[in-house]
Protein backbone atom coordinates (compact mmCIF):
# COMPACT_ATOMS: atom_id res chain seq x y z
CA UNK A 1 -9.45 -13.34 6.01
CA UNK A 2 -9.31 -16.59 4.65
CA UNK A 3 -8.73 -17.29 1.16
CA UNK A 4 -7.91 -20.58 0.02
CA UNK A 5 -8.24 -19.19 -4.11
CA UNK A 6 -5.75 -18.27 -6.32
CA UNK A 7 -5.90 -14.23 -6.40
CA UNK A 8 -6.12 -13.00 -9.97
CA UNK A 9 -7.04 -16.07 -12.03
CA UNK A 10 -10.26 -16.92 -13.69
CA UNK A 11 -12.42 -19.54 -14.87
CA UNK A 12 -12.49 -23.46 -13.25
CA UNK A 13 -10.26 -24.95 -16.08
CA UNK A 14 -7.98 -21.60 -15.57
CA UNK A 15 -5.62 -23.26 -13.34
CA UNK A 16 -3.03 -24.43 -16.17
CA UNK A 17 -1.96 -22.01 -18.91
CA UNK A 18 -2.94 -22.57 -22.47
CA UNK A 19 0.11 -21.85 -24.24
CA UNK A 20 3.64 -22.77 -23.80
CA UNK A 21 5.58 -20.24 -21.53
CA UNK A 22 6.74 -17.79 -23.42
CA UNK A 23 8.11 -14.53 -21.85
CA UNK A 24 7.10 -12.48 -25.16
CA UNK A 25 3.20 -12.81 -23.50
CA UNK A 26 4.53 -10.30 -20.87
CA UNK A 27 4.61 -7.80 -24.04
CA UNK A 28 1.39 -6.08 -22.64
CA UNK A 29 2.39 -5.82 -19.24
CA UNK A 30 5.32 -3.81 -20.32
CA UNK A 31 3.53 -1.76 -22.21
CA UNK A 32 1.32 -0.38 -19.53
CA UNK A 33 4.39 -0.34 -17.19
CA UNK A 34 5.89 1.62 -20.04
CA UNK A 35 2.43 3.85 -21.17
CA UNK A 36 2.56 4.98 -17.06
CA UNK A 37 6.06 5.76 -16.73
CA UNK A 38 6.36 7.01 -19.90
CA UNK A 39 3.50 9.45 -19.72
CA UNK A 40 5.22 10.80 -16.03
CA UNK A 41 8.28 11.37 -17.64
CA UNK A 42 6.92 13.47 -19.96
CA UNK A 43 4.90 15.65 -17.95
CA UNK A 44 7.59 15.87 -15.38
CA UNK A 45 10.22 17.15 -18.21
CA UNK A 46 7.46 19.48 -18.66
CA UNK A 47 6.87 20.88 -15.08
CA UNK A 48 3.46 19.29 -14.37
CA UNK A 49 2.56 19.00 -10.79
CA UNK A 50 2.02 15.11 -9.33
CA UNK A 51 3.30 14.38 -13.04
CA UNK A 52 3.12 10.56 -12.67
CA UNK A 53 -0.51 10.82 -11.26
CA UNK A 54 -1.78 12.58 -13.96
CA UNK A 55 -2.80 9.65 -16.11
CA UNK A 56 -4.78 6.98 -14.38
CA UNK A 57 -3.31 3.75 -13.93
CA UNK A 58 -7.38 2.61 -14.93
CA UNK A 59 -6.68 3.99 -18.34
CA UNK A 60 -2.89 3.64 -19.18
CA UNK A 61 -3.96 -0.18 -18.93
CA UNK A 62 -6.50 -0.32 -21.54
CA UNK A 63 -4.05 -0.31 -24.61
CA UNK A 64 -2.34 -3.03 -22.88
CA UNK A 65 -5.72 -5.11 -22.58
CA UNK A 66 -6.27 -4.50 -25.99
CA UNK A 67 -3.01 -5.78 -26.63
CA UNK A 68 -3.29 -9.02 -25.00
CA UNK A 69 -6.31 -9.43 -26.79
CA UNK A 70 -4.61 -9.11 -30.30
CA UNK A 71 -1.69 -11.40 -28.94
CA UNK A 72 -3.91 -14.05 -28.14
CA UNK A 73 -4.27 -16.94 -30.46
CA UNK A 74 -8.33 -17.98 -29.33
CA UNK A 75 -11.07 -16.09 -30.64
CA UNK A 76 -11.91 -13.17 -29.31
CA UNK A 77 -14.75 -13.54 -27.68
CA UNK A 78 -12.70 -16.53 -26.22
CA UNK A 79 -10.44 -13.90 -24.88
CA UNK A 80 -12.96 -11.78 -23.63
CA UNK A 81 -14.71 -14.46 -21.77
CA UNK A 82 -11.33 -14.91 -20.34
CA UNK A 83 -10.86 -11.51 -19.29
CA UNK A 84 -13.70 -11.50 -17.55
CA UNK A 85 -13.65 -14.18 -15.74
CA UNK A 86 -9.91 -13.02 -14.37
CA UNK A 87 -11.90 -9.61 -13.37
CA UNK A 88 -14.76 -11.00 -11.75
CA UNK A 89 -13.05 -13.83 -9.60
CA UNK A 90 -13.79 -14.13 -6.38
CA UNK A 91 -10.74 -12.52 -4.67
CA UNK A 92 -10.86 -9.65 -6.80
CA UNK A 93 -14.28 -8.83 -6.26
CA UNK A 94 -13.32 -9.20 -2.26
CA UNK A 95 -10.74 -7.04 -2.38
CA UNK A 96 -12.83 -4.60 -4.38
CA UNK A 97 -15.73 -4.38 -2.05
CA UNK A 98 -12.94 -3.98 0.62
CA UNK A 99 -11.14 -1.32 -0.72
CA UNK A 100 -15.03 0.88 -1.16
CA UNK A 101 -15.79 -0.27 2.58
CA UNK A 102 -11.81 1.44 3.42
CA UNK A 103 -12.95 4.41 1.51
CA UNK A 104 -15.87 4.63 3.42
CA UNK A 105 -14.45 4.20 6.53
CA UNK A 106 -11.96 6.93 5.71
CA UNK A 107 -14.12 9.71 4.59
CA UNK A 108 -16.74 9.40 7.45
CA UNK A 109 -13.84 9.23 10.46
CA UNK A 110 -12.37 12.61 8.66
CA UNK A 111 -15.52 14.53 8.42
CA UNK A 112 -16.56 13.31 12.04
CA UNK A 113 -13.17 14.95 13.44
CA UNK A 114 -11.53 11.75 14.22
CA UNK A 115 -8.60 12.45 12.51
CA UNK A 116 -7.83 16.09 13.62
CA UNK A 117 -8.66 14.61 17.34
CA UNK A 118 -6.09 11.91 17.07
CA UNK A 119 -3.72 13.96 15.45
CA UNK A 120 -3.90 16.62 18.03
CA UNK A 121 -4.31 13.88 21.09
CA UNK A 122 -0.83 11.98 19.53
CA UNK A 123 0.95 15.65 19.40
CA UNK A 124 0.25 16.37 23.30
CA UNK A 125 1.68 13.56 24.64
CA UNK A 126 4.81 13.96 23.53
CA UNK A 127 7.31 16.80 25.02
CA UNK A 128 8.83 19.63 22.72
CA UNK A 129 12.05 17.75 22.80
CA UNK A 130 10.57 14.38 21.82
CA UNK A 131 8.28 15.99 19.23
CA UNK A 132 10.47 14.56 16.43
CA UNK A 133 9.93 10.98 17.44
CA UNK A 134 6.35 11.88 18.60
CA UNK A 135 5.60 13.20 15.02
CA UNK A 136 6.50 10.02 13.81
CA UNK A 137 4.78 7.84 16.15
CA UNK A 138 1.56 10.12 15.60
CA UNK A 139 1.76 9.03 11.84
CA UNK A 140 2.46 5.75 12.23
CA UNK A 141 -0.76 5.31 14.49
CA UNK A 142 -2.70 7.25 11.96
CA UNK A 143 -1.54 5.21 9.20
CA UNK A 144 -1.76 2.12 10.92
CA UNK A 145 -5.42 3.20 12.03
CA UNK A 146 -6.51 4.93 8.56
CA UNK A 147 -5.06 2.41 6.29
CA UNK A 148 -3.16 5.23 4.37
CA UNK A 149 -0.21 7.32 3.99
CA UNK A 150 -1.53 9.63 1.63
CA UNK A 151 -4.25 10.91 4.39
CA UNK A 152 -2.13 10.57 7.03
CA UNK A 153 0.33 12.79 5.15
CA UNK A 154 -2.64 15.22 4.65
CA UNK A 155 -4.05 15.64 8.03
CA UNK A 156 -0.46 16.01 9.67
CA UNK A 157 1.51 17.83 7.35
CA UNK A 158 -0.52 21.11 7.69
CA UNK A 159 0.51 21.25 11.81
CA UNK A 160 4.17 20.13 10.99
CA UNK A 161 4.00 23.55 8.50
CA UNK A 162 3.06 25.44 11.81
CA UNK A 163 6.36 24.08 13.11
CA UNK A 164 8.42 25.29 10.31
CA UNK A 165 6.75 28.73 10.07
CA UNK A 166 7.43 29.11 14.03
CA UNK A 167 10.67 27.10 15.04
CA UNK A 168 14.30 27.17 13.53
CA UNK A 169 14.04 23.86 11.86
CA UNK A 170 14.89 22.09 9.09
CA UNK A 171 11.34 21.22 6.90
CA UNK A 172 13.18 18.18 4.79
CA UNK A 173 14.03 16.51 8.55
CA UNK A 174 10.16 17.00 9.59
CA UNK A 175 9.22 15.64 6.35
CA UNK A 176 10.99 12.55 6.86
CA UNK A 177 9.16 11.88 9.92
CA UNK A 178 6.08 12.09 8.93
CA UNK A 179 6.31 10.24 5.64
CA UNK A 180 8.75 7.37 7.96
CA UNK A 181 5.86 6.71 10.05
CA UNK A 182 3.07 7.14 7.37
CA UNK A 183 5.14 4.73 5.53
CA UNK A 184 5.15 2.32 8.25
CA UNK A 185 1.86 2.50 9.56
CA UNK A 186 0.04 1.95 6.39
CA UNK A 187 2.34 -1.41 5.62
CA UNK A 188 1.37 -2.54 8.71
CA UNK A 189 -2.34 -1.37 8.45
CA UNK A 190 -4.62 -4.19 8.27
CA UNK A 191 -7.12 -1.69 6.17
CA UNK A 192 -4.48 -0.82 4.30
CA UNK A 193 -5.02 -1.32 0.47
CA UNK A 194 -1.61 -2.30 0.10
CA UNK A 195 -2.51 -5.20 2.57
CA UNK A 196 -5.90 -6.01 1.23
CA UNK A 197 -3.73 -6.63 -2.12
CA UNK A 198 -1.12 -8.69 -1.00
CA UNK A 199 -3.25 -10.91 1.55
CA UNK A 200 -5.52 -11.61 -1.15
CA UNK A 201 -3.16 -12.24 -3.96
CA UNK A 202 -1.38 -14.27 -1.55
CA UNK A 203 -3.88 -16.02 -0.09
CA UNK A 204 -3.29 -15.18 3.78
CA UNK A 205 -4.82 -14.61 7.08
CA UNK A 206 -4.29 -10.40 7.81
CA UNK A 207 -3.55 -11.61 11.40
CA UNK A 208 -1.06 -13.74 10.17
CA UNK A 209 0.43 -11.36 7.21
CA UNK A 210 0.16 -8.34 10.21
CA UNK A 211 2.46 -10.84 12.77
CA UNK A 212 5.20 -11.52 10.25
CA UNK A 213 5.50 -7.85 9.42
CA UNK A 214 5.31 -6.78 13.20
CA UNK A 215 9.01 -8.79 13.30
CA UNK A 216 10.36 -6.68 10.42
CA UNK A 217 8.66 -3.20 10.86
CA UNK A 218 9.10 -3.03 14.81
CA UNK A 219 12.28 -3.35 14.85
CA UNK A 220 13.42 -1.01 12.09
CA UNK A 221 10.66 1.77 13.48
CA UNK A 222 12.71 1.45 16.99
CA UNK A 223 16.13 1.95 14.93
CA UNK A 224 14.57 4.99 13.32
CA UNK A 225 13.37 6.76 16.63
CA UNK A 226 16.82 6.27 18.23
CA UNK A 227 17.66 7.96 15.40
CA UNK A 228 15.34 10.42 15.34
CA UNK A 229 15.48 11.44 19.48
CA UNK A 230 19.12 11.53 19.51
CA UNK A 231 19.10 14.15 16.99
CA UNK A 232 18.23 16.86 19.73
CA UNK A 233 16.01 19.13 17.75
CA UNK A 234 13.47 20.76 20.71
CA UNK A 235 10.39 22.20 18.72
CA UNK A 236 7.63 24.51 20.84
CA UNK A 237 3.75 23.29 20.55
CA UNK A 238 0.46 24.07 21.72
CA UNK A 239 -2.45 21.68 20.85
CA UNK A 240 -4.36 23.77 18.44
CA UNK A 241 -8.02 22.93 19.64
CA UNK A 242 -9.49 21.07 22.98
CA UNK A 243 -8.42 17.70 22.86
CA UNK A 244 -10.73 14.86 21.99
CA UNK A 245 -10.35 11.23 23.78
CA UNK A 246 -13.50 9.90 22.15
CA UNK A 247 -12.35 11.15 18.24
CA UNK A 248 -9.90 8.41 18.36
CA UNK A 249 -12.64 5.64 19.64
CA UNK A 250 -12.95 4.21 16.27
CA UNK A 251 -9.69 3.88 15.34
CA UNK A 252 -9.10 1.79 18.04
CA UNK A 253 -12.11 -0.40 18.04
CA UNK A 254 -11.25 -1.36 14.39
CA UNK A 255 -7.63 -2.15 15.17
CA UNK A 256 -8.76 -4.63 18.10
CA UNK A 257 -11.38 -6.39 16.05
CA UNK A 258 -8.94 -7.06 13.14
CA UNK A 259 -6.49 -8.51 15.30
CA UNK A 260 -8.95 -10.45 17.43
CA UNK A 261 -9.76 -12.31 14.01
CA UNK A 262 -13.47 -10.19 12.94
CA UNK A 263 -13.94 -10.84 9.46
CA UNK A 264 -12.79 -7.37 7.90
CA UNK A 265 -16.25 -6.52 6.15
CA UNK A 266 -17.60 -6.64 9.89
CA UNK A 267 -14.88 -4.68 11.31
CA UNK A 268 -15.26 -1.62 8.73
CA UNK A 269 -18.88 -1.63 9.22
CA UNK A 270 -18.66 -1.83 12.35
CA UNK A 271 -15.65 0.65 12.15
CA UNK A 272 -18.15 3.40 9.80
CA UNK A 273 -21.34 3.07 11.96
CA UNK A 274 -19.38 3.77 15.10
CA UNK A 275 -17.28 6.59 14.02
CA UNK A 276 -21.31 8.42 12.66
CA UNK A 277 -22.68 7.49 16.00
CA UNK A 278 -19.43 9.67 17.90
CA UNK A 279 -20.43 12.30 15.42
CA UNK A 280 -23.43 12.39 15.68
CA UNK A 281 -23.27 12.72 19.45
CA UNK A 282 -20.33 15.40 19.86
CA UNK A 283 -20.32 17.51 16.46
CA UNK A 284 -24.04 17.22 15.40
CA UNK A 285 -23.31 15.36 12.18
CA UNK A 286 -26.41 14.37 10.20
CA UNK A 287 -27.31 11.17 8.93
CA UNK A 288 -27.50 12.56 5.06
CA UNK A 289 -24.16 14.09 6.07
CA UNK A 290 -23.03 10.90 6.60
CA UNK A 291 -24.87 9.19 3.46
CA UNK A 292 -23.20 11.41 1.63
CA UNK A 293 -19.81 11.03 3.19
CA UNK A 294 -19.84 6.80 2.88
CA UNK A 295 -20.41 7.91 -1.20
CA UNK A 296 -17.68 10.32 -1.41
CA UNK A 297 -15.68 7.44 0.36
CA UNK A 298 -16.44 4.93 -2.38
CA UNK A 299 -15.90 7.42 -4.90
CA UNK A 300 -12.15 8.45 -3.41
CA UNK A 301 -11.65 4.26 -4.53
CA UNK A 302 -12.99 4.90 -8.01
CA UNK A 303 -9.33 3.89 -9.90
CA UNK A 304 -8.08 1.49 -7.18
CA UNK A 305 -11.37 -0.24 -8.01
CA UNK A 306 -11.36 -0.09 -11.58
CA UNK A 307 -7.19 -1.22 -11.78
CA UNK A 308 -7.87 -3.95 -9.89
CA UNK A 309 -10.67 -5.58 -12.05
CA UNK A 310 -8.81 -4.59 -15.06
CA UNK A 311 -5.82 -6.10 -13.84
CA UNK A 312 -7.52 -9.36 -12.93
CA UNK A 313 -8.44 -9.71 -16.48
CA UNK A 314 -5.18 -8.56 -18.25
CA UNK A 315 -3.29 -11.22 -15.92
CA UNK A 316 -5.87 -14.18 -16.32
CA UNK A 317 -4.94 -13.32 -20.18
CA UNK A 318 -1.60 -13.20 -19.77
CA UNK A 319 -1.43 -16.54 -18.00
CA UNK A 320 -3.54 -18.19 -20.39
CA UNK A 321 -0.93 -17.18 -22.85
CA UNK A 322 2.13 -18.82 -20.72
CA UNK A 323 3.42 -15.36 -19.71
CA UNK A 324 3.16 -15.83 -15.83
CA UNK A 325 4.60 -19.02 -16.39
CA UNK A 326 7.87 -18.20 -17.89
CA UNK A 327 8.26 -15.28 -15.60
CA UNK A 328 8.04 -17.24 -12.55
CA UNK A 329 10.27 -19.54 -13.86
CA UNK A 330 12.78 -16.62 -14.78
CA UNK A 331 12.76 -15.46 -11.87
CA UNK A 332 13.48 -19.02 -9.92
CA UNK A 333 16.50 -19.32 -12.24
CA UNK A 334 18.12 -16.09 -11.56
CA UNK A 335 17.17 -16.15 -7.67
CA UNK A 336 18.78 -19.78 -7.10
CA UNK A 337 21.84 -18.35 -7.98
CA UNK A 338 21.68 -15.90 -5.40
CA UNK A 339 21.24 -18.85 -3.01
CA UNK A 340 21.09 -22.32 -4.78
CA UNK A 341 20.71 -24.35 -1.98
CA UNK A 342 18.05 -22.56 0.18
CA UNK A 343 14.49 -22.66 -2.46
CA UNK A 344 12.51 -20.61 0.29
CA UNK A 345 14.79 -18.07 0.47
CA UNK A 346 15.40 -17.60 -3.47
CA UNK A 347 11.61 -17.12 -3.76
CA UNK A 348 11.61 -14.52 -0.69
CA UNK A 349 14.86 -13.05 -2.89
CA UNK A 350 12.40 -12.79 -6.12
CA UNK A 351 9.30 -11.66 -4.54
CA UNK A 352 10.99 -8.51 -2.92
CA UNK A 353 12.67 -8.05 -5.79
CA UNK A 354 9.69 -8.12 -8.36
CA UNK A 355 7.82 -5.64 -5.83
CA UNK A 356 10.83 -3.09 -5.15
CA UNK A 357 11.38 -2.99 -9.25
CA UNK A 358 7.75 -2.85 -9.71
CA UNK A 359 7.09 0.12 -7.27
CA UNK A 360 10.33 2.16 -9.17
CA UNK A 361 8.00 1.92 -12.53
CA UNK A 362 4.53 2.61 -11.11
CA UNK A 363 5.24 4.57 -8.31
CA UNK A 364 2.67 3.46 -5.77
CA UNK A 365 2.66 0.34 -4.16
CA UNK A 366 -1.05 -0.91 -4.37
CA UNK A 367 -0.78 -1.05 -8.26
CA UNK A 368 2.83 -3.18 -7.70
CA UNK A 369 1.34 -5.37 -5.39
CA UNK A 370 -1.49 -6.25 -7.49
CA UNK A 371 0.85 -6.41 -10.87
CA UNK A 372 3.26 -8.76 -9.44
CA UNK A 373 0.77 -10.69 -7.27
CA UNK A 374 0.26 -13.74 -9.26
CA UNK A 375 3.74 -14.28 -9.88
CA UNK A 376 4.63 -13.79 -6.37
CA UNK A 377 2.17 -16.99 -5.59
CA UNK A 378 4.08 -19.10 -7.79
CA UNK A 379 7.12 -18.39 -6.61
CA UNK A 380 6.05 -18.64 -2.54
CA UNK A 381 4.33 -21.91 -3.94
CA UNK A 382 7.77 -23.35 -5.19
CA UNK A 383 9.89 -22.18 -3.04
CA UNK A 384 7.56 -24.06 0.33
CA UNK A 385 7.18 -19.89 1.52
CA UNK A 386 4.44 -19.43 3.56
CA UNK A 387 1.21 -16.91 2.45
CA UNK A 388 1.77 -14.44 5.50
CA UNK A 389 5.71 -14.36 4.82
CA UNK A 390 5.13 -13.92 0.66
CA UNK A 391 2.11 -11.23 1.57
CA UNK A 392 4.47 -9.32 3.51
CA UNK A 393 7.31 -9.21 1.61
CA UNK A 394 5.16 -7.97 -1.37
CA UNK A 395 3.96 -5.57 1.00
CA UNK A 396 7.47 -4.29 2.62
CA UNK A 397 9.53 -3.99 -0.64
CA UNK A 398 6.42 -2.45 -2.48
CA UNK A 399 6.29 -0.08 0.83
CA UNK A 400 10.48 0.94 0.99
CA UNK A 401 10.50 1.77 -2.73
CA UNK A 402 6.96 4.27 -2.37
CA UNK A 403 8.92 5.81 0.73
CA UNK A 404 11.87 6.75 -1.00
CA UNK A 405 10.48 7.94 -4.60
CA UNK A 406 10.95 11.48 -5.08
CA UNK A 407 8.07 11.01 -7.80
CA UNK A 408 5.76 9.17 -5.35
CA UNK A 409 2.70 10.87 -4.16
CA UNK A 410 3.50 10.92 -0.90
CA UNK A 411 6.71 13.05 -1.16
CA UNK A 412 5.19 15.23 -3.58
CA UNK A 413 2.37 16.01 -1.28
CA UNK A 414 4.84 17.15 1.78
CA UNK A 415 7.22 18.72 -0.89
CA UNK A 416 4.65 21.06 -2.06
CA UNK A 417 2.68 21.52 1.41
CA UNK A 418 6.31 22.10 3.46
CA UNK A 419 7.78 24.48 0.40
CA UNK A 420 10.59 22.20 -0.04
CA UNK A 421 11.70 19.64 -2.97
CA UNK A 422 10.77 15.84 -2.64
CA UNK A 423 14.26 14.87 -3.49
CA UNK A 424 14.85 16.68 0.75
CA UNK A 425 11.82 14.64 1.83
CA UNK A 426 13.39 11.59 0.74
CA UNK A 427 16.61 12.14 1.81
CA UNK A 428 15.72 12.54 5.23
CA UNK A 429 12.76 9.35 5.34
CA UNK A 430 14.74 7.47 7.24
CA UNK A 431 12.70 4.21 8.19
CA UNK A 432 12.08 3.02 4.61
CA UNK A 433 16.10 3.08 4.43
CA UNK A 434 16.23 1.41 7.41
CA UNK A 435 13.50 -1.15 7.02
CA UNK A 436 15.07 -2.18 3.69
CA UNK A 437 18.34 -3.71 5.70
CA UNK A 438 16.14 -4.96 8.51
CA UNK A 439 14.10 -6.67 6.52
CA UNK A 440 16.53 -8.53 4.42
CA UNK A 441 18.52 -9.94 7.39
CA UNK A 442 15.64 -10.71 8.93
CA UNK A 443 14.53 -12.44 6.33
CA UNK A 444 18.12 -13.93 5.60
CA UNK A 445 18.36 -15.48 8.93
CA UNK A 446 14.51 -17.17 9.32
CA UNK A 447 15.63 -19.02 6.41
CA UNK A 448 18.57 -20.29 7.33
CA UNK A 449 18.45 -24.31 7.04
């Protein structure tokens, strides 16, 4: 996509900040970092299930908007004026419609049987002693295809519990398959929300963001199956229904148009009309099925959504205030000393760093992408790194640090669907660990002078 604005700023006189930088303007941030976190601690000392996902990010951000507000030293209507403009600019508003057009897409290939064919149609290819490696592969298509780790997780992990239940196997090792490649296919996803974010913050081409992060995630997902075949676990299976070539049509189709360039709005249309038409024509799905399906999928983006616009706002604040400002320039300082005489790489040091640390507080990588976004700009900006390279390092760092939370979603989902504790699913994800080393020498040596 091409996107030649800054990604969460606001109005036309927006571009400098009002104030002097001052790092005590990042006082709201941390307080919805800190309302979040805070709030899953809590409910995790107190045995609550998906503890850290029972508060909405939408909401735990309010107080902190509020607090801006009160910070500020213009009016406030001023400040709300401001706000909104940092909500409604135009890369906000273009992620946002992407992200309900993802949903979409999503709900409609699920309740058409797409998934479940693709799933099943990955599984048979593979023999029982590759079945390891071909769970992972399975997910990583899925995620690459779906544009999420979360529903990849959820479609697969019921048929790896059919291996556990039958087969002498350890459940944490499965577990780390599947969330390895869900991990790497949805950071590599071009409908991925986590690269709609950090394209659009960044300002590059998802062709160009996707070839920079085929360098780094191909290699690292070839490390991880050695890995993973010469282990030697042999696991029996049987395709549980008749297998569907067509199911997986769409997925493909939507892959080859976002590579070939399609604008994305095209491609998901394209992507949700298609995916009806197959079910229409092999499972008898209705058109007010389907209606209703592209709603649900909009609705399954309701907080993603909401975040986003909020977080436009809160950051166009903060920069007004000179927050962004001295945090970018924080960040240069203490980078350059990690490497004082190479600028691009200090700012590819910072801008993994600011996701990684991000990701540990929020636990889920869309939200750290679009927190740290801005500041990630500034720092690609003056360190000469190019958009694709600063998109994808937001997108890899924000990625490794989601894959190897025990509190992230994704490890609580296969925790509590494989009986087993996220701290084992972890353990045993072996391609964020792996990725993480990858990454940073690969990054290390195309910056070399």
């Amino acid at each position: 996509m091409t996107n030649n604005n800054s990604p969460i700023p606001a109005s036309n006189s927006s571009n400098k900040s009002s104030s002097a930088p001052s790092l005590k303007s990042l006082i709201p941030f941390g307080a919805f970092l800190g309302i979040f976190l805070g709030t899953g601690i809590v409910l995790t000392l107190q045995g609550a299930d998906f503890a850290f996902y029972q508060l909405p990010a939408s909401i735990a951000i309010i107080p902190a908007i509020l607090l801006a507000i009160y910070m500020g030293k213009e009016t406030v209507n001023e400040q709300i004026n401001q706000f909104i403009a940092g909500a409604g600019h135009q890369n906000i508003i273009t992620m946002c419609i992407i992200y309900l057009l993802a949903g979409a897409f999503a709900a409609v290939a699920k309740a058409t049987g797409s998934v479940d064919a693709s799933v099943q149609l990955g599984l048979s290819l593979f023999p029982d002693y590759f079945l390891l490696p071909g769970l992972f592969l399975v997910a990583a298509f899925l995620a690459t295809a779906m544009g999420t780790s979360m529903g990849t997780i959820a479609a697969i992990a019921p048929i790896a519990l059919g291996f556990v239940e039958s087969a002498d196997i350890d459940a944490s090792l499965i577990a780390g398959c599947i969330i390895s490649g869900a991990i790497f296919g949805d950071n590599l996803s071009i409908i991925s929300d986590t690269t709609i974010a950090s394209t659009r913050s960044q300002g590059a081409q998802m062709k160009d963001k996707f070839r920079v992060n085929f360098k780094f995630a191909v290699p690292a997902a070839l490390i991880c199956l050695a890995l993973l075949a010469a282990n030697g676990v042999t696991i029996s299976h049987v395709a549980s229904q008749e297998l569907d070539v067509i199911g997986f049509l769409p997925y493909i189709v939507i892959l080859a148009l976002a590579l070939s360039g399609m604008n994305v709005f095209m491609v998901l249309i394209i992507g949700i009309v298609l995916a009806a038409v197959i079910g229409m024509l092999n499972n008898d799905y209705q058109l007010a099925t389907w209606v209703s399906d592209i709603n649900k999928g909009f609705a399954s983006m309701q907080d993603i959504f909401i975040l986003s616009l909020f977080i436009g706002g809160l950051s166009e604040l903060i920069k007004r205030q000179g927050g962004l400002s001295a945090l970018t320039a924080s960040i240069e300082r203490l980078t350059l000393k990690l490497s004082p005489h190479n600028k691009k790489r200090a700012a590819g040091i910072g801008i993994g760093a600011l996701a990684f640390c991000c990701n540990f507080f929020t636990a889920n990588n869309t939200v750290s992408i679009i927190v740290t976004g801005e500041t990630a700009k500034g720092l690609a900006q003056d360190g000469e790194l190019s958009p694709a390279h600063s998109a994808s390092m937001l997108d890899i760092f924000a990625c490794i640090n989601q894959g190897l939370l025990p509190y992230g979603a994704q490890a609580l989902l296969l925790g509590a669907t494989l009986k087993i504790s996220p701290l084992d699913v972890v353990a045993n994800a072996y391609y964020p660990m792996i990725l993480f080393f990858v990454a940073s020498f690969a990054f290390w040596r195309i910056t070399r002078k």
